[in-house]
PDB file of N, CA and C in Angstrom:
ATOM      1  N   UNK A   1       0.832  -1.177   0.000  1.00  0.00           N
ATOM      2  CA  UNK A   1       0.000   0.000   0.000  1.00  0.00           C
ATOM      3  C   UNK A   1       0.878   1.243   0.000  1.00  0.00           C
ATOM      4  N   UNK A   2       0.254   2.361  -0.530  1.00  0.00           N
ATOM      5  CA  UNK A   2       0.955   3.698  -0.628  1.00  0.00           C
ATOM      6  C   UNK A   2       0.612   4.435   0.516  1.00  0.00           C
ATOM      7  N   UNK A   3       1.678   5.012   0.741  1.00  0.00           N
ATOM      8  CA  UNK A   3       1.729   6.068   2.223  1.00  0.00           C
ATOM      9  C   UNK A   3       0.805   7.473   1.587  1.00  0.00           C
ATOM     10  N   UNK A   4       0.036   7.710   2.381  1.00  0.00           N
ATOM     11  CA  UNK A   4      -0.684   9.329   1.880  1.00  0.00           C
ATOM     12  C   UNK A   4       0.093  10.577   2.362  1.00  0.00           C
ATOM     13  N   UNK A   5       0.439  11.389   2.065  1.00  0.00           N
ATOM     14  CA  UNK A   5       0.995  12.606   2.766  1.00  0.00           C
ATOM     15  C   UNK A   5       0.120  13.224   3.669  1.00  0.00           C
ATOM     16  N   UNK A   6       0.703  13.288   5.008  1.00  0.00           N
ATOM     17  CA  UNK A   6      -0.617  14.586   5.686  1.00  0.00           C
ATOM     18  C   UNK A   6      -0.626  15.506   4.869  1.00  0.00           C
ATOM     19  N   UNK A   7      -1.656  15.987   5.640  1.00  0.00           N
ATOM     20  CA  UNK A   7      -2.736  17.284   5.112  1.00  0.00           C
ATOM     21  C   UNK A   7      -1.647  18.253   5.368  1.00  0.00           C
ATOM     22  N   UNK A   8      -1.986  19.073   4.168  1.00  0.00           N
ATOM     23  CA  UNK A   8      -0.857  20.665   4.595  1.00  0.00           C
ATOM     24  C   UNK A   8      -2.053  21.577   5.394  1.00  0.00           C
ATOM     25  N   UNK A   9      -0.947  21.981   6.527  1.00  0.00           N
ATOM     26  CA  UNK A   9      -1.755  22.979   7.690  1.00  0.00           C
ATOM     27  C   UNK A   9      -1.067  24.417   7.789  1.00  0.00           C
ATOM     28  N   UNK A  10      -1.592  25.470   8.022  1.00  0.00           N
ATOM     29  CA  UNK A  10      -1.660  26.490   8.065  1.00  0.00           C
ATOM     30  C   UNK A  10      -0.605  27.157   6.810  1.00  0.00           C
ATOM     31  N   UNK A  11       0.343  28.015   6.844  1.00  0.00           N
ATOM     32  CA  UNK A  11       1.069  28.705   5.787  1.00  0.00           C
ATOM     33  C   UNK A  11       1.113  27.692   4.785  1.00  0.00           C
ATOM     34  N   UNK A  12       1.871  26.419   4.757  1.00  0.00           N
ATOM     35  CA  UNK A  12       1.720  25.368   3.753  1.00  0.00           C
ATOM     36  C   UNK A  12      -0.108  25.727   2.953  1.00  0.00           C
ATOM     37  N   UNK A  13      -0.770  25.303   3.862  1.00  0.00           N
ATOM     38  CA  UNK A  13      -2.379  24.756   3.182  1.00  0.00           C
ATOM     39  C   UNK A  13      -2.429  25.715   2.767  1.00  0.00           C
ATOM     40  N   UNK A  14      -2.330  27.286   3.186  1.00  0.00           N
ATOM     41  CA  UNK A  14      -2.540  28.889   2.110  1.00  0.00           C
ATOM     42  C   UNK A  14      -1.930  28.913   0.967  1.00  0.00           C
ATOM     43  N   UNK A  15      -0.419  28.287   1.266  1.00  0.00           N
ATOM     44  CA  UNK A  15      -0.090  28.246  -0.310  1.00  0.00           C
ATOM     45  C   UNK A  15      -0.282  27.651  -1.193  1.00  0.00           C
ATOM     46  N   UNK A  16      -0.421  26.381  -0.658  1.00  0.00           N
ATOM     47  CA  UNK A  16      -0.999  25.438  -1.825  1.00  0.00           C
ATOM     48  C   UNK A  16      -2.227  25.618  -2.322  1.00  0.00           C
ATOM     49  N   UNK A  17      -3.737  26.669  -1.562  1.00  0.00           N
ATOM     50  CA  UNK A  17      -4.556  26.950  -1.686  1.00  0.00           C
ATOM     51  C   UNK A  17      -4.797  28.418  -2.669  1.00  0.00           C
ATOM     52  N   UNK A  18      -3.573  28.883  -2.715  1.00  0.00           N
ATOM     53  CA  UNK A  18      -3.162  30.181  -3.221  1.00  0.00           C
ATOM     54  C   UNK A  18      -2.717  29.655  -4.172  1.00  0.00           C
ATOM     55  N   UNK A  19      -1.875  28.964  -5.073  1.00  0.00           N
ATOM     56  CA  UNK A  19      -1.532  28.104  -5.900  1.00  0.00           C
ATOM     57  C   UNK A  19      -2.159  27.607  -6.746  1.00  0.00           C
ATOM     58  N   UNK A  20      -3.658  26.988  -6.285  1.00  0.00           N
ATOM     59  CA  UNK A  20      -4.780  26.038  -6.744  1.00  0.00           C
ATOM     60  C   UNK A  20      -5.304  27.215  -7.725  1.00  0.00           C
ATOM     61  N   UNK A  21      -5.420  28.123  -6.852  1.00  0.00           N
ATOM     62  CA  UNK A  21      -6.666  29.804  -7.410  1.00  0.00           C
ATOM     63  C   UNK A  21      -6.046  30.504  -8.598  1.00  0.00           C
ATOM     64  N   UNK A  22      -4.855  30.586  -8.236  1.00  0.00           N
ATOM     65  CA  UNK A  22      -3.778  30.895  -9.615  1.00  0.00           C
ATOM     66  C   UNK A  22      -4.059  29.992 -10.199  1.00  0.00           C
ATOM     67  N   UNK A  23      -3.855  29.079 -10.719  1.00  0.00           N
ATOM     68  CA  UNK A  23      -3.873  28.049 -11.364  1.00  0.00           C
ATOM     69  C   UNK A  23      -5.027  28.199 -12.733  1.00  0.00           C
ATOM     70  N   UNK A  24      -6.255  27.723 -11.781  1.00  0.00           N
ATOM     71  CA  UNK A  24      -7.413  28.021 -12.205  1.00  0.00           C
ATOM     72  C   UNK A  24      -8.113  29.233 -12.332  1.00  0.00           C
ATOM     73  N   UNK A  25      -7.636  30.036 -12.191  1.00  0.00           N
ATOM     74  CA  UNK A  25      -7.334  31.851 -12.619  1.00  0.00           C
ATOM     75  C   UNK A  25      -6.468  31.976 -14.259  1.00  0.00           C
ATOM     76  N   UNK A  26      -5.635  31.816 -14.232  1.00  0.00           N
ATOM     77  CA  UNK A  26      -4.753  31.805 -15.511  1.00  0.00           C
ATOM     78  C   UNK A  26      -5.415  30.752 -16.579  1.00  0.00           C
ATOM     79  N   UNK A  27      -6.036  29.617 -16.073  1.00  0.00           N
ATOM     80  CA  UNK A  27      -6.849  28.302 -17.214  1.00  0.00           C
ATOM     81  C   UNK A  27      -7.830  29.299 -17.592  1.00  0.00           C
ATOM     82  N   UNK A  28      -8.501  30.056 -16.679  1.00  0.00           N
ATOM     83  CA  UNK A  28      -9.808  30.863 -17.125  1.00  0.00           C
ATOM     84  C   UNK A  28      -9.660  31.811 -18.189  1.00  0.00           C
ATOM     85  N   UNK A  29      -8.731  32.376 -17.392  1.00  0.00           N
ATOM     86  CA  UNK A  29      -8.530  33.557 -18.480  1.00  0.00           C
ATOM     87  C   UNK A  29      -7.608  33.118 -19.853  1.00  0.00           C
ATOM     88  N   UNK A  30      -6.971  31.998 -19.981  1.00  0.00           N
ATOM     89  CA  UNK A  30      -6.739  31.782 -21.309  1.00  0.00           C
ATOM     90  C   UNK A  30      -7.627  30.781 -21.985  1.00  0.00           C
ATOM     91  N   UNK A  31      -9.265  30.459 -21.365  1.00  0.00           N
ATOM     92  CA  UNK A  31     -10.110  29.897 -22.426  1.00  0.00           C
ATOM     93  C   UNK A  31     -10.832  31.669 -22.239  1.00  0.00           C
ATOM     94  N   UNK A  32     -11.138  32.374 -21.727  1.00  0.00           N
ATOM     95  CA  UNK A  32     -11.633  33.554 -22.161  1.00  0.00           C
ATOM     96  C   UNK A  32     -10.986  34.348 -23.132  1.00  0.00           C
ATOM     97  N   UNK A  33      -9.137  34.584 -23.535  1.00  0.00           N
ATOM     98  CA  UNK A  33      -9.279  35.289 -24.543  1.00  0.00           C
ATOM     99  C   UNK A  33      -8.895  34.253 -25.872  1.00  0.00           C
ATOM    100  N   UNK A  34      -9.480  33.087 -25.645  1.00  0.00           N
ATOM    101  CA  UNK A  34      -9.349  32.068 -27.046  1.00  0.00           C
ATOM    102  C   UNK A  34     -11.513  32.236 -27.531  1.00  0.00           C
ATOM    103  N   UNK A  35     -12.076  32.903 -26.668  1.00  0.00           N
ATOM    104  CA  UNK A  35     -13.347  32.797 -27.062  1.00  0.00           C
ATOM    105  C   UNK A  35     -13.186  34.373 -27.388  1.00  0.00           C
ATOM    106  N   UNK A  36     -12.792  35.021 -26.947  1.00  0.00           N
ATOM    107  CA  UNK A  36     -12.648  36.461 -27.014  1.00  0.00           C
ATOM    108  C   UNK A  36     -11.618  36.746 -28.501  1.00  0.00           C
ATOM    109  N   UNK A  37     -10.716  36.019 -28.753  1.00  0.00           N
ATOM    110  CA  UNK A  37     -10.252  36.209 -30.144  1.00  0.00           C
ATOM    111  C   UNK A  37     -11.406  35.460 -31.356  1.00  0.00           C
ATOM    112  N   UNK A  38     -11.944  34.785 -30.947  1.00  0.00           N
ATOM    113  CA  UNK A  38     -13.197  33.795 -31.677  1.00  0.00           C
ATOM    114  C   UNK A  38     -14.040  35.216 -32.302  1.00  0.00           C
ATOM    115  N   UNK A  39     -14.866  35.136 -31.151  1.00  0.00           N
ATOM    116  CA  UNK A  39     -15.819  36.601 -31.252  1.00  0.00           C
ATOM    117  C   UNK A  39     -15.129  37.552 -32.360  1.00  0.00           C
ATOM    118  N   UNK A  40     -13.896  38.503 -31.788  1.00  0.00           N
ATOM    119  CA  UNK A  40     -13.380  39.383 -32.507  1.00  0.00           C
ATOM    120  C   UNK A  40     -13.408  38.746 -34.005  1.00  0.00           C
ATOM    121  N   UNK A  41     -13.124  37.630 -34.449  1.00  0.00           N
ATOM    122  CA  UNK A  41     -12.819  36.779 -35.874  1.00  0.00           C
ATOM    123  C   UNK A  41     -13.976  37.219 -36.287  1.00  0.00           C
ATOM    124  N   UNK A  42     -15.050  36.875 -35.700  1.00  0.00           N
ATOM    125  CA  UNK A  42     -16.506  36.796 -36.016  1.00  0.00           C
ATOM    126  C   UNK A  42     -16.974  37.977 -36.263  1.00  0.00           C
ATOM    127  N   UNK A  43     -17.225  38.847 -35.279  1.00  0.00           N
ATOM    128  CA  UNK A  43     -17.563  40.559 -35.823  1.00  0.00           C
ATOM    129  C   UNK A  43     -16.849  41.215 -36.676  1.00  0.00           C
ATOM    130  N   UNK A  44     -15.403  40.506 -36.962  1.00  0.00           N
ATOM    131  CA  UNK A  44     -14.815  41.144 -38.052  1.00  0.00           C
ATOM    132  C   UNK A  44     -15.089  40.802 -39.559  1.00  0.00           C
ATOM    133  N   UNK A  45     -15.760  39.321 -39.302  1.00  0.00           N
ATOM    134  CA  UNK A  45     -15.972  38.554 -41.162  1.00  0.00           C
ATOM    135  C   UNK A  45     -17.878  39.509 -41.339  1.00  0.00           C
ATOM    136  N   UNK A  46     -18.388  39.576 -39.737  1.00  0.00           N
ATOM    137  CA  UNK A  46     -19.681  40.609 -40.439  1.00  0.00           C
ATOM    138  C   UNK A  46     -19.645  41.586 -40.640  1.00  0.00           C
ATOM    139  N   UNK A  47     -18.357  42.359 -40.312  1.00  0.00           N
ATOM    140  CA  UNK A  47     -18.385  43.870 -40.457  1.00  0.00           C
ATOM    141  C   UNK A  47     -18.099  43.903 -41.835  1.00  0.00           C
ATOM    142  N   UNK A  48     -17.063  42.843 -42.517  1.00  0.00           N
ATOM    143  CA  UNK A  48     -16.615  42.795 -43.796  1.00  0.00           C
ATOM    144  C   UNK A  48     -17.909  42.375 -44.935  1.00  0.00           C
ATOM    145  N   UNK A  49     -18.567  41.690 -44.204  1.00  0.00           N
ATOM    146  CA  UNK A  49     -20.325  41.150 -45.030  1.00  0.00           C
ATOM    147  C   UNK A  49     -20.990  42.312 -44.963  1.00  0.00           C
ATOM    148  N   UNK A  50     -21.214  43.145 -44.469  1.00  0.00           N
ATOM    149  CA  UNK A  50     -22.104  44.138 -44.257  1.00  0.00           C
ATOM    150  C   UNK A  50     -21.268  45.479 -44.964  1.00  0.00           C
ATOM    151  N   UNK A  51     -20.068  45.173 -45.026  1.00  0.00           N
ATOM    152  CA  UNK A  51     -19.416  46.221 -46.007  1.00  0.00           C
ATOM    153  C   UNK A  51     -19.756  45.957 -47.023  1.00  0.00           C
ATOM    154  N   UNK A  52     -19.734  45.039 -47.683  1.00  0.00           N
ATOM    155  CA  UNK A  52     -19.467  44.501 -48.785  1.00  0.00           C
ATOM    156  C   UNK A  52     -21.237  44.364 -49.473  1.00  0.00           C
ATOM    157  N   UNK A  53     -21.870  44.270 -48.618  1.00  0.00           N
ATOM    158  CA  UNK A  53     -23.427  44.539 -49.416  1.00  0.00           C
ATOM    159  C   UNK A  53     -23.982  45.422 -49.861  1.00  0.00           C
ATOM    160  N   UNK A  54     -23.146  47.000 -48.746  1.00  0.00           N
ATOM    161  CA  UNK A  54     -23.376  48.321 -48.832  1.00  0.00           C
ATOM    162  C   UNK A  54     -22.749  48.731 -50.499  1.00  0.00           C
ATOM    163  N   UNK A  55     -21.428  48.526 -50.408  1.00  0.00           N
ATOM    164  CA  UNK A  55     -20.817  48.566 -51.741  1.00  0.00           C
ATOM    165  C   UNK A  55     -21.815  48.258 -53.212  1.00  0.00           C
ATOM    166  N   UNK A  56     -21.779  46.872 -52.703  1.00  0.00           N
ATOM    167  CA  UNK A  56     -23.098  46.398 -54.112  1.00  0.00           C
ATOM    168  C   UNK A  56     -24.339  47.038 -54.090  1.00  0.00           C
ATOM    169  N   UNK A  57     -24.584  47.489 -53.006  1.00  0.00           N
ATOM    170  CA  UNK A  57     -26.003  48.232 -53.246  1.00  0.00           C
ATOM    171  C   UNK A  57     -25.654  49.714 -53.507  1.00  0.00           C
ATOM    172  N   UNK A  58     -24.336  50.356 -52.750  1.00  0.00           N
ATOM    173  CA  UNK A  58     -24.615  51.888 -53.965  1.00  0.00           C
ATOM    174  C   UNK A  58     -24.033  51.418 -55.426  1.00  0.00           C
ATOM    175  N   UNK A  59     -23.433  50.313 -55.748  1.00  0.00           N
ATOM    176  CA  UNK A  59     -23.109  50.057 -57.074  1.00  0.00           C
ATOM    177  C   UNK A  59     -24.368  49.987 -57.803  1.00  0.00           C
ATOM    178  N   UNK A  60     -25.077  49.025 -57.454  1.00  0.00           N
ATOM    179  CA  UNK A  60     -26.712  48.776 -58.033  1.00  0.00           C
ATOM    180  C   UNK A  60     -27.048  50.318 -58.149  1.00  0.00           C
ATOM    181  N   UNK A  61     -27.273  51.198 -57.344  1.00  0.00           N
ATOM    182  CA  UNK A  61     -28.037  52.482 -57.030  1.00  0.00           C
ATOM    183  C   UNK A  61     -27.316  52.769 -58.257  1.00  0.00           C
ATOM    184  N   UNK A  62     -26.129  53.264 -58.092  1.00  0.00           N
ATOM    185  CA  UNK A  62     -25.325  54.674 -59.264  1.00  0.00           C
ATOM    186  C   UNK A  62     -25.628  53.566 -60.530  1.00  0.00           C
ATOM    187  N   UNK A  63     -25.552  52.640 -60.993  1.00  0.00           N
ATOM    188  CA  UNK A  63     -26.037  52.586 -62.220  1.00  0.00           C
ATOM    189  C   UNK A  63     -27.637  52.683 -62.516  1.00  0.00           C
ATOM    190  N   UNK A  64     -28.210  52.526 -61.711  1.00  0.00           N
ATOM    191  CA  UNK A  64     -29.862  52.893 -62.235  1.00  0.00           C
ATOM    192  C   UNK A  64     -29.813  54.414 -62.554  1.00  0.00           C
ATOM    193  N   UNK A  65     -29.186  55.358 -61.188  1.00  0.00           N
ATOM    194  CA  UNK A  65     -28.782  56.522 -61.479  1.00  0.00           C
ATOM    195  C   UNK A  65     -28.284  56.434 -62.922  1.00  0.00           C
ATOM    196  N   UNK A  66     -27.341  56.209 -63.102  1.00  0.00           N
ATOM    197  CA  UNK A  66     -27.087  56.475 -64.636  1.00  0.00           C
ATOM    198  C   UNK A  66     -27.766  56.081 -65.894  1.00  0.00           C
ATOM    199  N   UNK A  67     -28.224  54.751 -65.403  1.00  0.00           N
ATOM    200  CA  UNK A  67     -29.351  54.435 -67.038  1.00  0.00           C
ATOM    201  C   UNK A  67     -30.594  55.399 -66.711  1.00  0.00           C
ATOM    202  N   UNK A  68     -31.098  56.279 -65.825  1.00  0.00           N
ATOM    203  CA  UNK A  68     -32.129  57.273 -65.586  1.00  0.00           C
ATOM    204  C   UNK A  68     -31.357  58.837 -66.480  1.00  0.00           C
ATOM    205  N   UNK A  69     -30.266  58.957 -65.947  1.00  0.00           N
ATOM    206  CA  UNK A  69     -30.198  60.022 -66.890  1.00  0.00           C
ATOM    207  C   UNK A  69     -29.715  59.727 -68.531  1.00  0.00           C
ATOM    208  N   UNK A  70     -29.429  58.658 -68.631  1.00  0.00           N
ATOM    209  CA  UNK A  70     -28.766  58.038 -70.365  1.00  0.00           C
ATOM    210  C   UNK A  70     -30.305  58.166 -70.848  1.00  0.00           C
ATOM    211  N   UNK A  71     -31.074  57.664 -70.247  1.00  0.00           N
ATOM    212  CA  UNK A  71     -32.245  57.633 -70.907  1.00  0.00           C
ATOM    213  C   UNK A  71     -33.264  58.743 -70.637  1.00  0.00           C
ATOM    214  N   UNK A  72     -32.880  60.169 -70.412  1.00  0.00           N
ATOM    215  CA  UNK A  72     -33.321  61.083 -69.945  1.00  0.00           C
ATOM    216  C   UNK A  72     -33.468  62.149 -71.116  1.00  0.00           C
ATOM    217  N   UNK A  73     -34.096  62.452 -71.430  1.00  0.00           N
ATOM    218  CA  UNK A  73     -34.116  63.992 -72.708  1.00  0.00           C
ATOM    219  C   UNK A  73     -33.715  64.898 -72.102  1.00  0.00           C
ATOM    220  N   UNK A  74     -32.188  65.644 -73.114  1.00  0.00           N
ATOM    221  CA  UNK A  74     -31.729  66.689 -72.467  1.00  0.00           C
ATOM    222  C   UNK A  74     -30.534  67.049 -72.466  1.00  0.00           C
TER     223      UNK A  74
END
């Protein structure tokens, strides 16, 4: 059989308890900015979709504009 280590008591148990919190402090925050670079990816491919529709639609616009005055007397 395997020997268990006692329990860590007082300054020991804080640090190792202080240790644990870091730990799982730093895991957190590097799955938060791997979802947080995600997001940013994401609002950046719709900002580029929503550019890019605006474009085609004053393109659409200025040529009706223009076949309105080509076909305009005057």
């Amino acid at each position: 059989m395997t020997e268990e280590s006692p329990a860590k008591r007082g300054e020991a148990a804080w640090k190792q308890e202080r240790e644990a919190i870091s730990k799982r402090n730093a895991e957190a925050h590097k799955r938060a900015q791997g979802a947080q670079r995600s997001r940013d990816a994401s609002t950046a491919a719709n900002q580029r979709e929503a550019l890019d529709r605006e474009a085609k639609q004053l393109h659409e616009l200025n040529e009706r504009i223009a076949k309105r005055r080509a076909s305009s007397p005057g």
